[in-house]
PDB file of N, CA and C in Angstrom:
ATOM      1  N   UNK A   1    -134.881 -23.784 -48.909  1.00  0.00           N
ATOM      2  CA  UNK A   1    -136.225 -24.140 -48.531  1.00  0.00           C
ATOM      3  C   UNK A   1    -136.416 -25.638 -48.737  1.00  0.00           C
ATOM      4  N   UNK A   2    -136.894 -26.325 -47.859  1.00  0.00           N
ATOM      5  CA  UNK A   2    -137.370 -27.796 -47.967  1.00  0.00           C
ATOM      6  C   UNK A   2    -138.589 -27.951 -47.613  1.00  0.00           C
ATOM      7  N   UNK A   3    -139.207 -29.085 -48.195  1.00  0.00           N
ATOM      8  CA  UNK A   3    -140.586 -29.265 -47.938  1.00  0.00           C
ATOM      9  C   UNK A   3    -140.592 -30.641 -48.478  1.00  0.00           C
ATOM     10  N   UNK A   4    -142.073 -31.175 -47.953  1.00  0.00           N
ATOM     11  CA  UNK A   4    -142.406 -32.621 -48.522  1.00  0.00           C
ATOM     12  C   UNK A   4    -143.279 -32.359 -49.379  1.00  0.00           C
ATOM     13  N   UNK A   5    -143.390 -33.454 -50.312  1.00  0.00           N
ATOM     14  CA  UNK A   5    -144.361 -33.039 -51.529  1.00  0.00           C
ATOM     15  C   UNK A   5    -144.447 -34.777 -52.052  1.00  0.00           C
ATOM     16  N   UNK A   6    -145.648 -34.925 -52.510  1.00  0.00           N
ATOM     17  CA  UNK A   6    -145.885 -36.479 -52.706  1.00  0.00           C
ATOM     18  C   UNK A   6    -146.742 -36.484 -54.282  1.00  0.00           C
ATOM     19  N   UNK A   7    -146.415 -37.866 -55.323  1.00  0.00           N
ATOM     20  CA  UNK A   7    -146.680 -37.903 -56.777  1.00  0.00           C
ATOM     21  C   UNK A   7    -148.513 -37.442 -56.502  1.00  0.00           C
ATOM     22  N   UNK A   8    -148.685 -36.969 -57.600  1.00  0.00           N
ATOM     23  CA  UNK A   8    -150.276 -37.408 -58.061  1.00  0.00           C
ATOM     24  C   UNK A   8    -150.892 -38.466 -58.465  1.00  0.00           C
ATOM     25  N   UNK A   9    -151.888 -38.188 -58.963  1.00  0.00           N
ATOM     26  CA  UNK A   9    -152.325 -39.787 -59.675  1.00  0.00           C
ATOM     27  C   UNK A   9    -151.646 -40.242 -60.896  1.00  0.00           C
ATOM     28  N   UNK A  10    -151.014 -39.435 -61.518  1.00  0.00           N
ATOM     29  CA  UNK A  10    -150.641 -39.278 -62.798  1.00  0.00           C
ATOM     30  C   UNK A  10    -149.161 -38.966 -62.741  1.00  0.00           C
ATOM     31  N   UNK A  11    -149.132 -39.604 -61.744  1.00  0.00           N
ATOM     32  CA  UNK A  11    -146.842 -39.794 -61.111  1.00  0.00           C
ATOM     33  C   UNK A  11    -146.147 -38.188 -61.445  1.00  0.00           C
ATOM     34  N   UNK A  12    -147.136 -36.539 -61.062  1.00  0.00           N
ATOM     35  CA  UNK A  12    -146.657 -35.402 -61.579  1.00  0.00           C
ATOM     36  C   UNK A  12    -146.369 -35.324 -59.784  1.00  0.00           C
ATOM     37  N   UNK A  13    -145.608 -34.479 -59.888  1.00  0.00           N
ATOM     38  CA  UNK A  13    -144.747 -33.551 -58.746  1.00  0.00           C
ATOM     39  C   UNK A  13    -144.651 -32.253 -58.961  1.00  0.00           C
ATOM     40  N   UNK A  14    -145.274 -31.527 -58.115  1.00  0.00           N
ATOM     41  CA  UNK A  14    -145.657 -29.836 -58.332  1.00  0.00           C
ATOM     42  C   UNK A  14    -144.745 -29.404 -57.392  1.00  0.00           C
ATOM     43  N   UNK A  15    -143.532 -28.422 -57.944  1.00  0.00           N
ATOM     44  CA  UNK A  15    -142.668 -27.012 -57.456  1.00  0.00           C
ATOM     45  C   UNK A  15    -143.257 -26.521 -57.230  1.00  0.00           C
ATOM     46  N   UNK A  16    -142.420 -25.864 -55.826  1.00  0.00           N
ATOM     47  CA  UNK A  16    -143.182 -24.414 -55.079  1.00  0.00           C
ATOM     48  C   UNK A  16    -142.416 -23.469 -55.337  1.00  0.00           C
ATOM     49  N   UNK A  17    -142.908 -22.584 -56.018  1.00  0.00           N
ATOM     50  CA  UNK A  17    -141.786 -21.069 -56.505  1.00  0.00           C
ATOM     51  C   UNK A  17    -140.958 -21.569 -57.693  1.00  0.00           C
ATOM     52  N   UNK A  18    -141.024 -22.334 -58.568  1.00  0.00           N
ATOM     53  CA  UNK A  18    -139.776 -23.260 -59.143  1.00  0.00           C
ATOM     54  C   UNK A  18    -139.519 -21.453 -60.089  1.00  0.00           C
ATOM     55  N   UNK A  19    -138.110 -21.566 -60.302  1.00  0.00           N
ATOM     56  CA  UNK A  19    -137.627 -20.261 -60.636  1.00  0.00           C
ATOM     57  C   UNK A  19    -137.649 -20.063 -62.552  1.00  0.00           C
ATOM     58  N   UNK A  20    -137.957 -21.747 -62.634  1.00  0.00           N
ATOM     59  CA  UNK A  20    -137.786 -22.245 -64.652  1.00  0.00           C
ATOM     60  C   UNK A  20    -138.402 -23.174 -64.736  1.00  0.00           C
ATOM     61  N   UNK A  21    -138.661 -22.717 -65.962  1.00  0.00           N
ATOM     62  CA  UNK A  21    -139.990 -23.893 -66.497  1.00  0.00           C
ATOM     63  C   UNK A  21    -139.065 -25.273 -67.039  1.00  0.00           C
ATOM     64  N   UNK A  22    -138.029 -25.465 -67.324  1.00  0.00           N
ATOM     65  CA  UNK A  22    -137.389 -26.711 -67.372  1.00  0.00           C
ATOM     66  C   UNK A  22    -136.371 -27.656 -66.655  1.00  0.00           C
ATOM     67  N   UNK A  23    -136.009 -28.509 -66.418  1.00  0.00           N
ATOM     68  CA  UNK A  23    -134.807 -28.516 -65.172  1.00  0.00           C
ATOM     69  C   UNK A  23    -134.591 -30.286 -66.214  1.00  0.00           C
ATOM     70  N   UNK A  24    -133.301 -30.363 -65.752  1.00  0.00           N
ATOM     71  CA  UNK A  24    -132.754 -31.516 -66.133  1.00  0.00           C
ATOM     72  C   UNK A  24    -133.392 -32.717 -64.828  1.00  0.00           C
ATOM     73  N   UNK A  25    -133.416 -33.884 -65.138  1.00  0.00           N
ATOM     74  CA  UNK A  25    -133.632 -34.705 -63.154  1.00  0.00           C
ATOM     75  C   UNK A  25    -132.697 -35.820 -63.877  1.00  0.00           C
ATOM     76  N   UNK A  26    -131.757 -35.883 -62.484  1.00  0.00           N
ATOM     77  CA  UNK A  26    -130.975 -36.569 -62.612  1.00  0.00           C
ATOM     78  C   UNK A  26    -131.360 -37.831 -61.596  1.00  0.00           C
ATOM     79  N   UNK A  27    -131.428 -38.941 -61.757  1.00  0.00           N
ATOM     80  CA  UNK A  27    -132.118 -39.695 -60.373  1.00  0.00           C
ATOM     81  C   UNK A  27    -131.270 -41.313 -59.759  1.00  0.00           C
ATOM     82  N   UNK A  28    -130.452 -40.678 -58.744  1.00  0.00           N
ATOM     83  CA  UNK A  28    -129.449 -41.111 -58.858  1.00  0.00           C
ATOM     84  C   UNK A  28    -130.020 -42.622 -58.213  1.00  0.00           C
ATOM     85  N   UNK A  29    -128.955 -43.837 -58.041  1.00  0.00           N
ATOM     86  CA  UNK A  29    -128.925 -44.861 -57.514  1.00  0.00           C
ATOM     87  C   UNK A  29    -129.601 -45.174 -56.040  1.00  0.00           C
ATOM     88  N   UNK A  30    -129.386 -44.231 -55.196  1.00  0.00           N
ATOM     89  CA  UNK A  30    -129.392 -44.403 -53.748  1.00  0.00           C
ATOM     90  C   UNK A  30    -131.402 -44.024 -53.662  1.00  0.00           C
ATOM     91  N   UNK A  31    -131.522 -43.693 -54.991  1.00  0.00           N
ATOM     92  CA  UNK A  31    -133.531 -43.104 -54.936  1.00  0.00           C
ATOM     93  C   UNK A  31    -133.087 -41.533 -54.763  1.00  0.00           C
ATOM     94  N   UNK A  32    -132.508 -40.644 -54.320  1.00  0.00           N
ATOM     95  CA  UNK A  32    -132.353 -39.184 -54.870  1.00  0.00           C
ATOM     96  C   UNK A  32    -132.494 -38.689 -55.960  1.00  0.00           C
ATOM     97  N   UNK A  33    -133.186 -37.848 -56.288  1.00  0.00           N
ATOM     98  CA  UNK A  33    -133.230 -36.954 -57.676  1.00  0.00           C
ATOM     99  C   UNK A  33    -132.841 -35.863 -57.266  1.00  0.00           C
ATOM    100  N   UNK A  34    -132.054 -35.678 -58.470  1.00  0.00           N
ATOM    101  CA  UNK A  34    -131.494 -34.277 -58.664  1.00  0.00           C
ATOM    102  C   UNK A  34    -131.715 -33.068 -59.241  1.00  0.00           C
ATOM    103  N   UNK A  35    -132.505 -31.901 -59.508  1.00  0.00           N
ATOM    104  CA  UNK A  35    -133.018 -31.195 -59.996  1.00  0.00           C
ATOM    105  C   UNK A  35    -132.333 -30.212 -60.510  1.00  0.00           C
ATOM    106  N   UNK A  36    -131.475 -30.069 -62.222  1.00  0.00           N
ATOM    107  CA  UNK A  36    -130.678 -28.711 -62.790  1.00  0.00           C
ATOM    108  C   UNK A  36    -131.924 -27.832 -63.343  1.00  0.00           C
ATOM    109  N   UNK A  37    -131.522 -26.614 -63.155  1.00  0.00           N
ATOM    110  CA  UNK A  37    -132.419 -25.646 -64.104  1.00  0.00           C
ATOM    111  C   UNK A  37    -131.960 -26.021 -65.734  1.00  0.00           C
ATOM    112  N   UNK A  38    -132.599 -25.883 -66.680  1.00  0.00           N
ATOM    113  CA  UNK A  38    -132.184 -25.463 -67.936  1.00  0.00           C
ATOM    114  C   UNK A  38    -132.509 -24.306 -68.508  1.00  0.00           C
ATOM    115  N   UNK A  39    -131.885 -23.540 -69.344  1.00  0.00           N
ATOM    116  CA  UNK A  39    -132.423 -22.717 -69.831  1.00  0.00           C
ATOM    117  C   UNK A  39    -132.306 -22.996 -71.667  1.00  0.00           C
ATOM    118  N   UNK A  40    -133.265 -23.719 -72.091  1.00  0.00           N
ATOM    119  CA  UNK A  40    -133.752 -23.621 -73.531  1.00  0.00           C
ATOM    120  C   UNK A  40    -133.147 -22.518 -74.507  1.00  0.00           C
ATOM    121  N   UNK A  41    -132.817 -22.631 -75.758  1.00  0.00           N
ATOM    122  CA  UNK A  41    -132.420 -21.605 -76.654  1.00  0.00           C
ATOM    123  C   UNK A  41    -132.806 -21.794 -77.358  1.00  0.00           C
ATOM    124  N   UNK A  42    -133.264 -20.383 -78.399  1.00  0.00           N
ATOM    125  CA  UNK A  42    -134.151 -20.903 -79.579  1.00  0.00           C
ATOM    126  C   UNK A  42    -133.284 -20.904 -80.639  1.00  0.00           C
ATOM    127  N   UNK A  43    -133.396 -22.185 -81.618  1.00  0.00           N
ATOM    128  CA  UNK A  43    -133.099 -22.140 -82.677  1.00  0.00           C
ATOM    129  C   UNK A  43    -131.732 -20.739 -83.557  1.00  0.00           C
ATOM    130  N   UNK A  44    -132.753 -19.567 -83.568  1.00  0.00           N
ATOM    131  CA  UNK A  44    -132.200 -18.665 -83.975  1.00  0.00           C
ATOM    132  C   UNK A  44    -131.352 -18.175 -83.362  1.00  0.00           C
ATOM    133  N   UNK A  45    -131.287 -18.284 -82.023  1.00  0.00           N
ATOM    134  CA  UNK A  45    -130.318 -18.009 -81.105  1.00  0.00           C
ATOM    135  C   UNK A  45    -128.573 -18.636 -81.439  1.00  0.00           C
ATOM    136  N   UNK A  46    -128.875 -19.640 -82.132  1.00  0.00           N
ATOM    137  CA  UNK A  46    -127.361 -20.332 -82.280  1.00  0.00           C
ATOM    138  C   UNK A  46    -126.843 -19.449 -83.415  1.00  0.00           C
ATOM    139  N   UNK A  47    -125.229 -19.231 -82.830  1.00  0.00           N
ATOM    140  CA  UNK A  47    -124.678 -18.137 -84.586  1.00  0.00           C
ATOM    141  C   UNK A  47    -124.396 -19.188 -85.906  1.00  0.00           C
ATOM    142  N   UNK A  48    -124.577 -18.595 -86.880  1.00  0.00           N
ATOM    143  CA  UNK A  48    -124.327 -19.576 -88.167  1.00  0.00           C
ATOM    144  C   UNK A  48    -122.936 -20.293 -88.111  1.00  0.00           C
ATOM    145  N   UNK A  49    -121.909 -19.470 -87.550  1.00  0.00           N
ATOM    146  CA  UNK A  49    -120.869 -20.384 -87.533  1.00  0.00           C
ATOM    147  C   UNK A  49    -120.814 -21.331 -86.587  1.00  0.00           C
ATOM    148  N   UNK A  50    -121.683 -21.595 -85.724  1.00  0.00           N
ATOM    149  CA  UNK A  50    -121.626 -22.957 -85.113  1.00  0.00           C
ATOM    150  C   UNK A  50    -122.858 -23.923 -85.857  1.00  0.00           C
ATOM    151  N   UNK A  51    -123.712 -23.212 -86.719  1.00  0.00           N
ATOM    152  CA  UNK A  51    -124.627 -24.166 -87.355  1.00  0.00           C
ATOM    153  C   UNK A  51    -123.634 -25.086 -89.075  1.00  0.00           C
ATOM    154  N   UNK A  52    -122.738 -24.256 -89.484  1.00  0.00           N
ATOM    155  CA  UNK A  52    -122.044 -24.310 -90.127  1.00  0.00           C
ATOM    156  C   UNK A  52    -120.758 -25.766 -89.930  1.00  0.00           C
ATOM    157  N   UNK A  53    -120.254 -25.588 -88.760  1.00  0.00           N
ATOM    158  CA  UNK A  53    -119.812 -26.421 -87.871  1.00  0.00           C
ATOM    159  C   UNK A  53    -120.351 -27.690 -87.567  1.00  0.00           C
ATOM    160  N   UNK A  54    -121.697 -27.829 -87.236  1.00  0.00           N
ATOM    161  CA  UNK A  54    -122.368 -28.899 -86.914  1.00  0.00           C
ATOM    162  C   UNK A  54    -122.779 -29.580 -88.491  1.00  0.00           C
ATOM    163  N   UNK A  55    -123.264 -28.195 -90.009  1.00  0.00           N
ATOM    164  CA  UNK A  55    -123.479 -28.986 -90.710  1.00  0.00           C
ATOM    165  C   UNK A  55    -121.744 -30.219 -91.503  1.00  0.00           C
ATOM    166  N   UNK A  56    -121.072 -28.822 -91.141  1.00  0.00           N
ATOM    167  CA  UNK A  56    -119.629 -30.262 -91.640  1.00  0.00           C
ATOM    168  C   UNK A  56    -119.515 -31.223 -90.660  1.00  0.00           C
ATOM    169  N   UNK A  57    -119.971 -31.654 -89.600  1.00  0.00           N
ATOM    170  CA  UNK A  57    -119.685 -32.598 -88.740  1.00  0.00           C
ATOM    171  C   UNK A  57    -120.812 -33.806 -89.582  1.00  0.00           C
ATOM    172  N   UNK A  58    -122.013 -33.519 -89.267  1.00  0.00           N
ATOM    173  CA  UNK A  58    -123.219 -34.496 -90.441  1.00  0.00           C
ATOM    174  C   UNK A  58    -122.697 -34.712 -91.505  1.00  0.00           C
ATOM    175  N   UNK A  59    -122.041 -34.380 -92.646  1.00  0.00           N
ATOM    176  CA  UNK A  59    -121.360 -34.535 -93.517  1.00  0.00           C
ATOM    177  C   UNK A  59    -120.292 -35.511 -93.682  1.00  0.00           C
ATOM    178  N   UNK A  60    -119.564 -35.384 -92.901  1.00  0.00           N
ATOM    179  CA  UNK A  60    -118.097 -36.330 -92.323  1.00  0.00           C
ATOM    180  C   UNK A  60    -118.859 -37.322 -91.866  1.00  0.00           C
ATOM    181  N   UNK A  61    -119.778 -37.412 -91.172  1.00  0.00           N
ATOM    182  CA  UNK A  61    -120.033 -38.607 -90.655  1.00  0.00           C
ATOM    183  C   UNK A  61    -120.939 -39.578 -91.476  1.00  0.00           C
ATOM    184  N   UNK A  62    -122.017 -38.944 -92.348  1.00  0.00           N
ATOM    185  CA  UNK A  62    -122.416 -39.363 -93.510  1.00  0.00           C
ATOM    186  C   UNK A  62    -121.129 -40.135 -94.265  1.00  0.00           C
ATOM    187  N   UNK A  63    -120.101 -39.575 -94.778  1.00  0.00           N
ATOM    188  CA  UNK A  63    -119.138 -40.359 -95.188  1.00  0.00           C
ATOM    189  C   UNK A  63    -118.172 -41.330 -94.585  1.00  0.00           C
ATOM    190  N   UNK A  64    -118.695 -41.637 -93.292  1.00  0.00           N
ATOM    191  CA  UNK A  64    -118.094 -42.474 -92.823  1.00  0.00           C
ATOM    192  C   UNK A  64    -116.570 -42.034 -91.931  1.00  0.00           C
ATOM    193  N   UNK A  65    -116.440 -40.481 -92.325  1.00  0.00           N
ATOM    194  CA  UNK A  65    -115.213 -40.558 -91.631  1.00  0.00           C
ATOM    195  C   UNK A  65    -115.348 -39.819 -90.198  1.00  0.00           C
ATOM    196  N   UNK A  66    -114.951 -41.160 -89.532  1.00  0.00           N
ATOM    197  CA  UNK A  66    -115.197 -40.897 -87.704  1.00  0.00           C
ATOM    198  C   UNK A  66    -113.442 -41.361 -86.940  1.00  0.00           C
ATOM    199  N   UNK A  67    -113.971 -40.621 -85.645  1.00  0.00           N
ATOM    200  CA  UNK A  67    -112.421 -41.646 -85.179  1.00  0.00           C
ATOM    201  C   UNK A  67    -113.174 -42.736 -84.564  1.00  0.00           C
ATOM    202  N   UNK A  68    -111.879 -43.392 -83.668  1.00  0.00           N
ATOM    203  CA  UNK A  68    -112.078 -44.725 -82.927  1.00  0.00           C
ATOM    204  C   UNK A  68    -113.514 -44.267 -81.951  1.00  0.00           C
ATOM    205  N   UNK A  69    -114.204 -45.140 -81.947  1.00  0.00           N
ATOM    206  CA  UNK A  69    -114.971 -44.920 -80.111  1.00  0.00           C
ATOM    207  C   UNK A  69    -114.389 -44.519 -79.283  1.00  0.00           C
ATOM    208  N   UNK A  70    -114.893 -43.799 -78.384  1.00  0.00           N
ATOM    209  CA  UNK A  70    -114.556 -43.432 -77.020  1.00  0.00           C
ATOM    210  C   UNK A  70    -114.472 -44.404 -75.603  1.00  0.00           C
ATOM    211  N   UNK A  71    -113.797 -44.689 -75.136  1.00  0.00           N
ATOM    212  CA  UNK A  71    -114.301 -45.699 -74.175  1.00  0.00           C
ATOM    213  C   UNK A  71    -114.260 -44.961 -72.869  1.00  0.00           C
ATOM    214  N   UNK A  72    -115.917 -44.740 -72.363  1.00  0.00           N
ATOM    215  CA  UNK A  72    -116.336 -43.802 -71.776  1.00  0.00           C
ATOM    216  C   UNK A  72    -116.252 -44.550 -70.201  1.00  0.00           C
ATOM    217  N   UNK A  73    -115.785 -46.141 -70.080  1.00  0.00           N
ATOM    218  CA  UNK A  73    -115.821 -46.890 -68.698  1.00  0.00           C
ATOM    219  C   UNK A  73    -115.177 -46.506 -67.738  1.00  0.00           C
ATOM    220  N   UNK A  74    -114.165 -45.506 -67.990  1.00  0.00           N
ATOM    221  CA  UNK A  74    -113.583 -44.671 -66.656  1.00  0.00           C
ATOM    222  C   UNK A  74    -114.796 -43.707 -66.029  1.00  0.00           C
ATOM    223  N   UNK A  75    -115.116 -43.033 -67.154  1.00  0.00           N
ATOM    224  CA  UNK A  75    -116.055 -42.158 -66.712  1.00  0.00           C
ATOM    225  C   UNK A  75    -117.645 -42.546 -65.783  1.00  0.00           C
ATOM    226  N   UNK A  76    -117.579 -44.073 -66.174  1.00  0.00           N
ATOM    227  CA  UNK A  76    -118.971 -44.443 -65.618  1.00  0.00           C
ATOM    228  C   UNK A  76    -117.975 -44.937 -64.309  1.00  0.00           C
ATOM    229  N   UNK A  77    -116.943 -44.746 -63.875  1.00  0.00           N
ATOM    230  CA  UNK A  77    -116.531 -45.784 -62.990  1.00  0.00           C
ATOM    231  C   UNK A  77    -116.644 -44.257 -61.665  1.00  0.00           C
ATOM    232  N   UNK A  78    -116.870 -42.976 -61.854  1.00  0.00           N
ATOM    233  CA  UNK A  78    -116.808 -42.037 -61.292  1.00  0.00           C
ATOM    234  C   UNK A  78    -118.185 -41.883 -60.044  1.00  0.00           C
ATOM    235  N   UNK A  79    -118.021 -41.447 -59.015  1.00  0.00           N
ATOM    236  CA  UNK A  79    -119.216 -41.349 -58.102  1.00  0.00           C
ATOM    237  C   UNK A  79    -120.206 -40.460 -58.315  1.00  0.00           C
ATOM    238  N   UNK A  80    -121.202 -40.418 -58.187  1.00  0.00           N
ATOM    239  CA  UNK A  80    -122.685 -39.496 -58.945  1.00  0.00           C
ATOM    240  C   UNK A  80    -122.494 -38.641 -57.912  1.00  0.00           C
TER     241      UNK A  80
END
């Protein structure tokens, strides 16, 4: 489905039928935006062993022990 649709006063843009209440916008170079669904998780939803996981990662990094940086310039060198 396509349609035109133009900002408000207040720069909002209203979905027709939108299927989720959140979406990623990606808005690329050329003036295109890109619209992902997200789907949100609550909190409790994550299992302890990945909260467990994340708390030894805060920990390690609190102490300073990290690796090298990443050098992510290939990745920006990729087409959107």
């Amino acid at each position: 489905m396509a349609y035109d649709a133009r900002l408000d006063s207040k720069k909002r843009l209203t979905l027709r039928g939108a299927k989720t209440m959140y979406y990623r916008v990606r808005e690329k170079q050329n003036g295109t935006i890109e619209l992902s669904p997200r789907i949100l998780v609550h909190p409790d939803a994550v299992s302890q062993k990945t909260l467990k996981m994340i708390d030894q990662s805060v920990d390690q990094l609190k102490k300073g022990s990290v690796s090298e940086p990443v050098d992510l310039d290939e990745l920006n060198k990729l087409p959107d």
